[in-house]
PDB file of N, CA and C in Angstrom:
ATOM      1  N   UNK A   1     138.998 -66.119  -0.007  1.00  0.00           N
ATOM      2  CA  UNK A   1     139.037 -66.340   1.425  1.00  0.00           C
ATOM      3  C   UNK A   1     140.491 -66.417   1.870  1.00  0.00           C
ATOM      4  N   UNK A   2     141.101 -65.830   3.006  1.00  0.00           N
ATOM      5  CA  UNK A   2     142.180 -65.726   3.520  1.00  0.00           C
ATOM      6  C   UNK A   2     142.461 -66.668   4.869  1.00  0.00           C
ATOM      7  N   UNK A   3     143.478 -67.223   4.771  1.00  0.00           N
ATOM      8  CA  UNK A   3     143.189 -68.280   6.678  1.00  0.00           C
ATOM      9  C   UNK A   3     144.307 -67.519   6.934  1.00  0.00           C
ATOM     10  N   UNK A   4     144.385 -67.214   8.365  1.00  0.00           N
ATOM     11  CA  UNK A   4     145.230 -66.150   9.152  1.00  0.00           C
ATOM     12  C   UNK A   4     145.346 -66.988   9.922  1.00  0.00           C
ATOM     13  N   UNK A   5     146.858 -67.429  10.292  1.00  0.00           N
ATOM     14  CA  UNK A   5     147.523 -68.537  10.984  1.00  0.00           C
ATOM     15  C   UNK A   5     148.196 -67.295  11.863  1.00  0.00           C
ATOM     16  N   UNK A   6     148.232 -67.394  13.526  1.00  0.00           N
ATOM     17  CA  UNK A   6     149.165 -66.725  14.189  1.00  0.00           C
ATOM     18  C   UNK A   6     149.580 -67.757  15.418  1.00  0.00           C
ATOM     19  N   UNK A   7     151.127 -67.139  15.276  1.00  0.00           N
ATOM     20  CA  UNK A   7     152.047 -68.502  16.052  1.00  0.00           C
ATOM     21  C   UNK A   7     152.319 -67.062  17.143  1.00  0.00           C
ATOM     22  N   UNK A   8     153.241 -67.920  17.632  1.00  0.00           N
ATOM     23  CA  UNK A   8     153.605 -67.365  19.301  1.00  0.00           C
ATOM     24  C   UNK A   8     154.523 -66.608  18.983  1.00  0.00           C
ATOM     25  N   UNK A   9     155.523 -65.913  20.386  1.00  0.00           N
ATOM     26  CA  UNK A   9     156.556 -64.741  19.510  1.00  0.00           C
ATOM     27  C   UNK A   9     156.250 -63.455  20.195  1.00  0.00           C
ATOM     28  N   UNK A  10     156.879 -62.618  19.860  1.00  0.00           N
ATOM     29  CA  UNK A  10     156.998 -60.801  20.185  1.00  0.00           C
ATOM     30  C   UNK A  10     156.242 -60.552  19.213  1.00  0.00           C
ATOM     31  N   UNK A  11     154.695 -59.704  19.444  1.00  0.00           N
ATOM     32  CA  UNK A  11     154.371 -58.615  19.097  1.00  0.00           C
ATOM     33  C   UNK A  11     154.226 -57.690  19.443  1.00  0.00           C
ATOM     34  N   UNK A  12     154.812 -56.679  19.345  1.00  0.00           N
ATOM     35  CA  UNK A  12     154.829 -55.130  19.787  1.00  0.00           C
ATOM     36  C   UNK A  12     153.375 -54.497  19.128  1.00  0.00           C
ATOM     37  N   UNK A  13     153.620 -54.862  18.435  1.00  0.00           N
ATOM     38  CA  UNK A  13     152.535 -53.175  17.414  1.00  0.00           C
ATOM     39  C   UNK A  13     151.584 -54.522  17.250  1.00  0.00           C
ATOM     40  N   UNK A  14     150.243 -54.427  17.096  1.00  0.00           N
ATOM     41  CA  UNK A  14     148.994 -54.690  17.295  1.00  0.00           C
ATOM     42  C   UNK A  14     148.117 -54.182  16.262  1.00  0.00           C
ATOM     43  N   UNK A  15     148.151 -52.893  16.249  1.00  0.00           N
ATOM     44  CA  UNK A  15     147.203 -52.288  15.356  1.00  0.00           C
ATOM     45  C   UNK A  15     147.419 -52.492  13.992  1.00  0.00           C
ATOM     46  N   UNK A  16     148.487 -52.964  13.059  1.00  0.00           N
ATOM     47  CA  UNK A  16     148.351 -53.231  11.657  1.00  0.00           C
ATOM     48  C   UNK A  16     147.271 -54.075  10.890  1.00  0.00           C
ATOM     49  N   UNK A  17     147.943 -55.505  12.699  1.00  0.00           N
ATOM     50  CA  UNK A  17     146.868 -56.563  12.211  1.00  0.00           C
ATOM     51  C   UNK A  17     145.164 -56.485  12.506  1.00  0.00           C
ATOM     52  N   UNK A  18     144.646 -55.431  12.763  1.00  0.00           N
ATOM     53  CA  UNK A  18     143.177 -55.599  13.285  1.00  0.00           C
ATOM     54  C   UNK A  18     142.333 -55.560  11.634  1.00  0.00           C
ATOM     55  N   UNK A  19     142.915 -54.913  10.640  1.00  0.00           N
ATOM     56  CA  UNK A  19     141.925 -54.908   9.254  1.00  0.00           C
ATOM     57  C   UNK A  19     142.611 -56.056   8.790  1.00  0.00           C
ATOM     58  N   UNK A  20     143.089 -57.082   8.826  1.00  0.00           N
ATOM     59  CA  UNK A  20     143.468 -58.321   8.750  1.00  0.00           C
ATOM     60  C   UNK A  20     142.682 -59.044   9.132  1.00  0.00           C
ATOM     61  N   UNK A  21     142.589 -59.123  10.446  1.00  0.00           N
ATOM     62  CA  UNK A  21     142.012 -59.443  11.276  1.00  0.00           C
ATOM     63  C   UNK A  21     139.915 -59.316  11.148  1.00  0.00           C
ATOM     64  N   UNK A  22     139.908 -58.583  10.708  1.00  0.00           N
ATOM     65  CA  UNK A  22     138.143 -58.185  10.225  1.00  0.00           C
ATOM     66  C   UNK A  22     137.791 -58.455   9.358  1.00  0.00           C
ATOM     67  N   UNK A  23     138.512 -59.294   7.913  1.00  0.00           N
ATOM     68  CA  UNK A  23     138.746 -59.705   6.361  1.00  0.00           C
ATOM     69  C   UNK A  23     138.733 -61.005   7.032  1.00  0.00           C
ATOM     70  N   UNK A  24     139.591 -61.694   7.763  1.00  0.00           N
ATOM     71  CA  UNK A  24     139.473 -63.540   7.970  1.00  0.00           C
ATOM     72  C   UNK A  24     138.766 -63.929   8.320  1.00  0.00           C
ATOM     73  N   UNK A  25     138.184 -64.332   7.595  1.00  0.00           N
ATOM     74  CA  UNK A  25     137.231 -65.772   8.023  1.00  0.00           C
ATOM     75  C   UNK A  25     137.341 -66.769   8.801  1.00  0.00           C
ATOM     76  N   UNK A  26     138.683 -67.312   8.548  1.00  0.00           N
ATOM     77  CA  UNK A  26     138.704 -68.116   9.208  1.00  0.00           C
ATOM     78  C   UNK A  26     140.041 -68.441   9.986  1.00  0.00           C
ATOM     79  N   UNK A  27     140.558 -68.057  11.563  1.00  0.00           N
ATOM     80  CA  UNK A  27     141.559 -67.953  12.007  1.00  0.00           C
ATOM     81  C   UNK A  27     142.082 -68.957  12.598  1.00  0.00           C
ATOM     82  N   UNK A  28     143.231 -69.617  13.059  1.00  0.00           N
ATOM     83  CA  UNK A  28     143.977 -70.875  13.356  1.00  0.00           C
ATOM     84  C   UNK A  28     145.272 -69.959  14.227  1.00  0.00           C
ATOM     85  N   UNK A  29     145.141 -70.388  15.565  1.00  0.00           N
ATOM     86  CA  UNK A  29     146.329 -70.176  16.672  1.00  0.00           C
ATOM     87  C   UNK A  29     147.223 -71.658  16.369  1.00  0.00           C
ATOM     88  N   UNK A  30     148.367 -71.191  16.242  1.00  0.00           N
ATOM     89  CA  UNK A  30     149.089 -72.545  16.609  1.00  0.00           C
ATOM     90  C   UNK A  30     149.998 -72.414  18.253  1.00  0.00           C
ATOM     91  N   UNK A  31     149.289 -72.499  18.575  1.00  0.00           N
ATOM     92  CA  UNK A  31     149.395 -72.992  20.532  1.00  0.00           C
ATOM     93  C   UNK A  31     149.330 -71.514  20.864  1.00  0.00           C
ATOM     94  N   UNK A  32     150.791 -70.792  21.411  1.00  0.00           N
ATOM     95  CA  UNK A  32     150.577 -69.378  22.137  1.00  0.00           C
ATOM     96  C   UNK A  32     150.216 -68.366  21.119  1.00  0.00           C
ATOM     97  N   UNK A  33     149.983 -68.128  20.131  1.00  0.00           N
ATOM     98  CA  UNK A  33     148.945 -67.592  18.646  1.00  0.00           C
ATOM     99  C   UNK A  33     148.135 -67.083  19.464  1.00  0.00           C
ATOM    100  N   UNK A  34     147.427 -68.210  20.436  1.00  0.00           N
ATOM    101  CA  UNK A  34     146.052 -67.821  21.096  1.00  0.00           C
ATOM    102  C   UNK A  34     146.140 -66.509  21.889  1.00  0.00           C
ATOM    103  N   UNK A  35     147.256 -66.852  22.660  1.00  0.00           N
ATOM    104  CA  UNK A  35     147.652 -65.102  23.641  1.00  0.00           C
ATOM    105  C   UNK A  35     147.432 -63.971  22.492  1.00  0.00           C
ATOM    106  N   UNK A  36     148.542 -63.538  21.479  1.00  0.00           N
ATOM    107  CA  UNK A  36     147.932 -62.467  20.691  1.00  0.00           C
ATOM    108  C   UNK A  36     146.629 -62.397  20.712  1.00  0.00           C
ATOM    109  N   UNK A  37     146.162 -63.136  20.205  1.00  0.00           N
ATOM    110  CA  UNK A  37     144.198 -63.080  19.495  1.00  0.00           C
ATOM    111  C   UNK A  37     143.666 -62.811  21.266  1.00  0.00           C
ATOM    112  N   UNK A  38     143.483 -63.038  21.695  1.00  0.00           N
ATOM    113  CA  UNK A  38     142.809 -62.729  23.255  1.00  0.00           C
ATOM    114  C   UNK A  38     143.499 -61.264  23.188  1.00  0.00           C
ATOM    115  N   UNK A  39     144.432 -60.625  23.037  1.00  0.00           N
ATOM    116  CA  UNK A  39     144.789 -59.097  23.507  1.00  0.00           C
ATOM    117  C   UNK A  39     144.187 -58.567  22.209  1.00  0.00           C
ATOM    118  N   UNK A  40     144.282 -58.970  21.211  1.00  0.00           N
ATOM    119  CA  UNK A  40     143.439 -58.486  20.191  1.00  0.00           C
ATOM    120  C   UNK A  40     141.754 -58.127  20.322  1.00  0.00           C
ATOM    121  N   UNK A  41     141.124 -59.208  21.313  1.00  0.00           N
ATOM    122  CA  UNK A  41     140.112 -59.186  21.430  1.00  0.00           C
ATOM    123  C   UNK A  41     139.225 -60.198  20.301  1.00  0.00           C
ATOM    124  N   UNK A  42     139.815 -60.831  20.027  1.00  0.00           N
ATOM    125  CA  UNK A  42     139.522 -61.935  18.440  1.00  0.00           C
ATOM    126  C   UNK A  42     139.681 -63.255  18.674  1.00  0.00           C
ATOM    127  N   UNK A  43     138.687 -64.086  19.067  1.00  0.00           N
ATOM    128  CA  UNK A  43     139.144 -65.735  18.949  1.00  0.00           C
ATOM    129  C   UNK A  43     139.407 -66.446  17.988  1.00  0.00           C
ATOM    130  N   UNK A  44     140.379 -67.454  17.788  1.00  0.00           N
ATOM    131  CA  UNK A  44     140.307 -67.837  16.556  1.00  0.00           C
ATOM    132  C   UNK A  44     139.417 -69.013  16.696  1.00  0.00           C
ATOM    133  N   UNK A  45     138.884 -69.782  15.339  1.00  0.00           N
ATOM    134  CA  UNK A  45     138.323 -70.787  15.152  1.00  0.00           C
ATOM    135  C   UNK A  45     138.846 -72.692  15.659  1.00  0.00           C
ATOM    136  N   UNK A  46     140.299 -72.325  15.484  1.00  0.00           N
ATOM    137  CA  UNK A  46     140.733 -73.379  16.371  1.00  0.00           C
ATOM    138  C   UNK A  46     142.617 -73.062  16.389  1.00  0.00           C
ATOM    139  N   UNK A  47     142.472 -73.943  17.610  1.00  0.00           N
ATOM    140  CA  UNK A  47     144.338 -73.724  18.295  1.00  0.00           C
ATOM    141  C   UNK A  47     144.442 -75.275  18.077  1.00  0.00           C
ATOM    142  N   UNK A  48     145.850 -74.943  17.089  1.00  0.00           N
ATOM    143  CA  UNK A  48     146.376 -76.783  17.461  1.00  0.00           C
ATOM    144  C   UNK A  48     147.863 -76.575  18.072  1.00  0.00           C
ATOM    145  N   UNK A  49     148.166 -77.618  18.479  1.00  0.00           N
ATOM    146  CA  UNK A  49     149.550 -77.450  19.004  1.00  0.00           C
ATOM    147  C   UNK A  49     149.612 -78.444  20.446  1.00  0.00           C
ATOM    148  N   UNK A  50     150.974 -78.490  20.992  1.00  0.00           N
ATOM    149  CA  UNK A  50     150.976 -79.075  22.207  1.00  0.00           C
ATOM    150  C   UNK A  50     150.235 -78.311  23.587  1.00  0.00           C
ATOM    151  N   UNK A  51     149.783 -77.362  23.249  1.00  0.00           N
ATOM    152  CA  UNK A  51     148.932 -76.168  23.924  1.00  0.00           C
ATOM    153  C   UNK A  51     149.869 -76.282  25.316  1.00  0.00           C
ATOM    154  N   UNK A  52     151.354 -75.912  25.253  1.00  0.00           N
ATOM    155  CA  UNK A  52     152.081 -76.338  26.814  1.00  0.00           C
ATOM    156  C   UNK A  52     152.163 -74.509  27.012  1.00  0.00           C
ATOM    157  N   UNK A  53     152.182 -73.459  25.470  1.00  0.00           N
ATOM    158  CA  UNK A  53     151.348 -72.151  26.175  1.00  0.00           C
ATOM    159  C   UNK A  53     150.371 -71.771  27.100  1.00  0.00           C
ATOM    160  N   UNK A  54     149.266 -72.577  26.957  1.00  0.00           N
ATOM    161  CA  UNK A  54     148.211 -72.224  27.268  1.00  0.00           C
ATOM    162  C   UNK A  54     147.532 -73.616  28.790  1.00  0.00           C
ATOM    163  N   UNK A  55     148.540 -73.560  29.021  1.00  0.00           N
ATOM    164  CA  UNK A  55     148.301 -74.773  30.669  1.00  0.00           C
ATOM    165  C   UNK A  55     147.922 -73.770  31.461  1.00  0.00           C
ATOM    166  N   UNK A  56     147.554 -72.295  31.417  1.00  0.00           N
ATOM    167  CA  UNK A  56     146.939 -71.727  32.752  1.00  0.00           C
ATOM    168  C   UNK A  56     144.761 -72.066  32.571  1.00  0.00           C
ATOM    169  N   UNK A  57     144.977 -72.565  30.811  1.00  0.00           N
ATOM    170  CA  UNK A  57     143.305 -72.916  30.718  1.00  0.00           C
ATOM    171  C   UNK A  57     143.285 -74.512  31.075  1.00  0.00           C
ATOM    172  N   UNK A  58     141.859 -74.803  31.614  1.00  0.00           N
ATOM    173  CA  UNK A  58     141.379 -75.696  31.459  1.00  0.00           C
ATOM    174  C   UNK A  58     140.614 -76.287  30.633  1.00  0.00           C
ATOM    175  N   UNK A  59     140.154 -77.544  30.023  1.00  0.00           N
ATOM    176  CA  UNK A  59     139.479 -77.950  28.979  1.00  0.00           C
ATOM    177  C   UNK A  59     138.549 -77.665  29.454  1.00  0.00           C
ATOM    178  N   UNK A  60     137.773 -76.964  30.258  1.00  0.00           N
ATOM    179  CA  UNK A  60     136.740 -76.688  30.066  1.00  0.00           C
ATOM    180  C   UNK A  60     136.312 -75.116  30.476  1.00  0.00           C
ATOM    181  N   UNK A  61     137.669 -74.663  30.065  1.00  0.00           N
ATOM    182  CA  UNK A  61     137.535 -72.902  30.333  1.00  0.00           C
ATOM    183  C   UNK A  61     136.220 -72.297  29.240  1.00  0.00           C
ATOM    184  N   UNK A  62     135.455 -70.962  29.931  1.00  0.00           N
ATOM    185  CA  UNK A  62     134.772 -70.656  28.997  1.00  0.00           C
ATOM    186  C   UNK A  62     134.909 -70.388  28.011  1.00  0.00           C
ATOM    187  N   UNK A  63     136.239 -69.461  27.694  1.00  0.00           N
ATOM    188  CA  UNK A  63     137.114 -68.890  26.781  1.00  0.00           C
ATOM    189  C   UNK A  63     137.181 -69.946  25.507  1.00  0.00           C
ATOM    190  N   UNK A  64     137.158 -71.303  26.063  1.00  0.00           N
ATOM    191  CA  UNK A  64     137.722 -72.307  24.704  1.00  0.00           C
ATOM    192  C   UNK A  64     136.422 -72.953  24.404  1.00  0.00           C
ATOM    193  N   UNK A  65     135.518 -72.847  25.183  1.00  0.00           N
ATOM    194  CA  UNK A  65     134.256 -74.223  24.849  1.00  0.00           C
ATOM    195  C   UNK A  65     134.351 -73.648  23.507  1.00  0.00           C
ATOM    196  N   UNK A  66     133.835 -72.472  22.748  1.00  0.00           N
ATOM    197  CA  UNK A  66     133.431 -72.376  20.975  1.00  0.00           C
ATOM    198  C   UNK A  66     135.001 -72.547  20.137  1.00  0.00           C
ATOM    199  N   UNK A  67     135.695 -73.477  20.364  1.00  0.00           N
ATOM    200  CA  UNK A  67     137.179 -73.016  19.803  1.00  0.00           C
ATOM    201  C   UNK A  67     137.470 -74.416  19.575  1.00  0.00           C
ATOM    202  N   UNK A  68     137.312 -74.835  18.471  1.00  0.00           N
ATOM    203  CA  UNK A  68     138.023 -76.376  18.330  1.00  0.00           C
ATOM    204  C   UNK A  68     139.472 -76.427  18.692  1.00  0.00           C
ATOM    205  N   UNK A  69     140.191 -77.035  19.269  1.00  0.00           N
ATOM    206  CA  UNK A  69     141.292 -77.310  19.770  1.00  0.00           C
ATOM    207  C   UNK A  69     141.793 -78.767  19.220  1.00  0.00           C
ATOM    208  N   UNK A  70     142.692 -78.822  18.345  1.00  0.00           N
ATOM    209  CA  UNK A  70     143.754 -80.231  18.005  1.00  0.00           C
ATOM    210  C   UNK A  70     144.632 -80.137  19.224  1.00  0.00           C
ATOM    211  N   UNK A  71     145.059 -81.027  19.960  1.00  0.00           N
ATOM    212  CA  UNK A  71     146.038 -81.056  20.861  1.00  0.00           C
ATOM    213  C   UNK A  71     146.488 -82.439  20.716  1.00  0.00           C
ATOM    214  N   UNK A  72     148.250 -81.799  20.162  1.00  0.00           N
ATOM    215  CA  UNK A  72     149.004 -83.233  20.048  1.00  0.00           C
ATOM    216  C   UNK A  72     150.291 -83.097  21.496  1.00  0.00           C
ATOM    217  N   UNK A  73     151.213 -83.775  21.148  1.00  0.00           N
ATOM    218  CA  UNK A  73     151.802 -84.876  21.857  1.00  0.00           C
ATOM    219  C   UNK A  73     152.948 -83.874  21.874  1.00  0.00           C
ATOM    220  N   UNK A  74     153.737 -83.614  23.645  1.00  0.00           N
ATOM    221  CA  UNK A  74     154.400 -82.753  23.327  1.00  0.00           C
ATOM    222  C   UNK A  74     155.950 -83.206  22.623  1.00  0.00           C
ATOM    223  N   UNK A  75     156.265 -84.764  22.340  1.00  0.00           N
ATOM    224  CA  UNK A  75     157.127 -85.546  21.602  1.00  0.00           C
ATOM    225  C   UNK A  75     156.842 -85.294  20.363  1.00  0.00           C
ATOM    226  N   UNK A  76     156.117 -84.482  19.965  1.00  0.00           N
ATOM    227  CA  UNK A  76     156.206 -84.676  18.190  1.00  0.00           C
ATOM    228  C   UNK A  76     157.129 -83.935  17.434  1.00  0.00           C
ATOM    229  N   UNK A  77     157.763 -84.513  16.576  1.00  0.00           N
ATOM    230  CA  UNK A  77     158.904 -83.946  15.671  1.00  0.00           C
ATOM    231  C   UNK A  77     158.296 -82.531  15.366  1.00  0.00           C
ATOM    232  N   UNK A  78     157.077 -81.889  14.895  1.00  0.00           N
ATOM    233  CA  UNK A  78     156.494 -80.968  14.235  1.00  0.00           C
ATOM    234  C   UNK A  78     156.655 -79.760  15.402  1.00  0.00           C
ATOM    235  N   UNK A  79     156.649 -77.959  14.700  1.00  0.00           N
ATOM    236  CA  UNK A  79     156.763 -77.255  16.090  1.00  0.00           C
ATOM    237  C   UNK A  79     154.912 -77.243  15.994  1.00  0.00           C
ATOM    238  N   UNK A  80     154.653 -76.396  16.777  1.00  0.00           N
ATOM    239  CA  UNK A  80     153.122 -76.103  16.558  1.00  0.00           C
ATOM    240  C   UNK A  80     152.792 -75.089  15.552  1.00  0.00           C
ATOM    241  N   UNK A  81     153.804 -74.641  15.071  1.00  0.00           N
ATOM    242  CA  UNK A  81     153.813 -73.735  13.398  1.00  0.00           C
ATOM    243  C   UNK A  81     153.597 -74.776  12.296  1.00  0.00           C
ATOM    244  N   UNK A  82     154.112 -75.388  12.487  1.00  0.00           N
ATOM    245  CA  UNK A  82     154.035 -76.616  11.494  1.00  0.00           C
ATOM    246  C   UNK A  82     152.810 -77.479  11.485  1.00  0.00           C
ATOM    247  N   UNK A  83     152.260 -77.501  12.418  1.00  0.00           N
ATOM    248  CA  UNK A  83     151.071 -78.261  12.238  1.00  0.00           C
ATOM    249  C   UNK A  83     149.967 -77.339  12.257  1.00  0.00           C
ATOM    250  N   UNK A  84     150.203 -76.591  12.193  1.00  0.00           N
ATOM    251  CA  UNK A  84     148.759 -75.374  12.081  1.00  0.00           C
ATOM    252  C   UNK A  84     148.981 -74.761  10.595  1.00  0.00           C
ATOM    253  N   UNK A  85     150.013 -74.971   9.718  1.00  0.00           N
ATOM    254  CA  UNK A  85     150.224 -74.556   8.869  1.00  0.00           C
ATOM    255  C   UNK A  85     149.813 -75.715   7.848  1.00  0.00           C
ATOM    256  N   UNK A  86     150.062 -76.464   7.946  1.00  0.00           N
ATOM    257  CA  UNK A  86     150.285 -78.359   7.374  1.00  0.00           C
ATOM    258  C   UNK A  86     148.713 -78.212   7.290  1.00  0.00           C
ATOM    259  N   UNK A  87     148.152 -78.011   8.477  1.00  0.00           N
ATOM    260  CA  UNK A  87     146.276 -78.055   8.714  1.00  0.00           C
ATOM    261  C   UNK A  87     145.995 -77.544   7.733  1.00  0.00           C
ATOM    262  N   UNK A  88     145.923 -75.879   7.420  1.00  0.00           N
ATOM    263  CA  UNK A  88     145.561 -75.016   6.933  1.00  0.00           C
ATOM    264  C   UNK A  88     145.983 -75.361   5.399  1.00  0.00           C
ATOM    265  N   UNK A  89     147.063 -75.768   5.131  1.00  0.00           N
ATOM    266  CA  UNK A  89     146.738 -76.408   3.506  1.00  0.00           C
ATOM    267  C   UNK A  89     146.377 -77.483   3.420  1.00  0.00           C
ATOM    268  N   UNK A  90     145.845 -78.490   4.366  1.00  0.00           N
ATOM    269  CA  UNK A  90     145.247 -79.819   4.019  1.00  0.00           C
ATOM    270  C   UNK A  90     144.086 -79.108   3.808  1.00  0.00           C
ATOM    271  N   UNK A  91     143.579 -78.298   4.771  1.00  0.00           N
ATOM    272  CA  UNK A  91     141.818 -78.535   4.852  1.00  0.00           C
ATOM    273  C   UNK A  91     141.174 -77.064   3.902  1.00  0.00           C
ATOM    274  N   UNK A  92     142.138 -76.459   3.351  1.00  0.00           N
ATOM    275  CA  UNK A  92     141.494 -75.244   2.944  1.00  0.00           C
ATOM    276  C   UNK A  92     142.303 -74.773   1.218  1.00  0.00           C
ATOM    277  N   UNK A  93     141.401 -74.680   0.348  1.00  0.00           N
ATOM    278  CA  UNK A  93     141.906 -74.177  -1.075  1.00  0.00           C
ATOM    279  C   UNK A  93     142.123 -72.531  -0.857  1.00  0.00           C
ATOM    280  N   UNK A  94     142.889 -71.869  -0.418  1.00  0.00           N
ATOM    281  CA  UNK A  94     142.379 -70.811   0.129  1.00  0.00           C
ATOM    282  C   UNK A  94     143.987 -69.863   0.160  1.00  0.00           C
ATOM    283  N   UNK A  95     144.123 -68.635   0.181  1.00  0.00           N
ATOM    284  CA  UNK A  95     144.978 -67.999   0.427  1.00  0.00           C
ATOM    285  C   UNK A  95     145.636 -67.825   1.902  1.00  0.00           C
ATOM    286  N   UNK A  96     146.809 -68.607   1.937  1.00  0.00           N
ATOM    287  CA  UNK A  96     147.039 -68.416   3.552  1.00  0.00           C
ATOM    288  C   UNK A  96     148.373 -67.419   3.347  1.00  0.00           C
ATOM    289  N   UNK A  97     148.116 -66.278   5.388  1.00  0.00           N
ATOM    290  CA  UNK A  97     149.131 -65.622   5.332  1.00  0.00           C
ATOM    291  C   UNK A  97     149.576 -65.681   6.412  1.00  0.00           C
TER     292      UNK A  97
END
């Protein structure tokens, strides 16, 4: 099993990651992560982060009701790479990329 962590950032090219993308099981946005995966057309399973990307949703957008969401504190020492990464080897024996 593979966990596919995507953080925020410039992506240009799109199409490498879609057979990536069809192999994961199980996907993790760490905060603006989520923008890629929406142009992808792919939700991930959950976004953690200070989600200060994603303030145009509401907690109760349709888009997020199936999407577990961690939302920490935008004071925390950690970026939101770091805690979506930190997640992903606490909770999973698993190949992360």
């Amino acid at each position: 099993m593979t966990i596919l962590v995507f953080a925020n950032g410039i992506l240009t090219e799109i199409d490498w990651i879609r057979p990536i993308l069809a192999h994961s099981p199980t996907i993790i946005a760490a905060n603006g992560g989520f923008k890629h995966l929406r142009r992808l057309g792919h939700l991930p399973q959950l976004v953690i982060g200070d989600l200060d990307s994603l303030e145009q949703y509401s907690d109760d957008d349709p888009e997020l009701l199936d999407i577990e969401i961690m939302r920490f504190s935008r004071d925390k020492d950690e970026t939101d790479l770091d805690l979506a990464l930190w997640h992903a080897v606490s909770n999973y024996s698993v190949d992360i990329q």
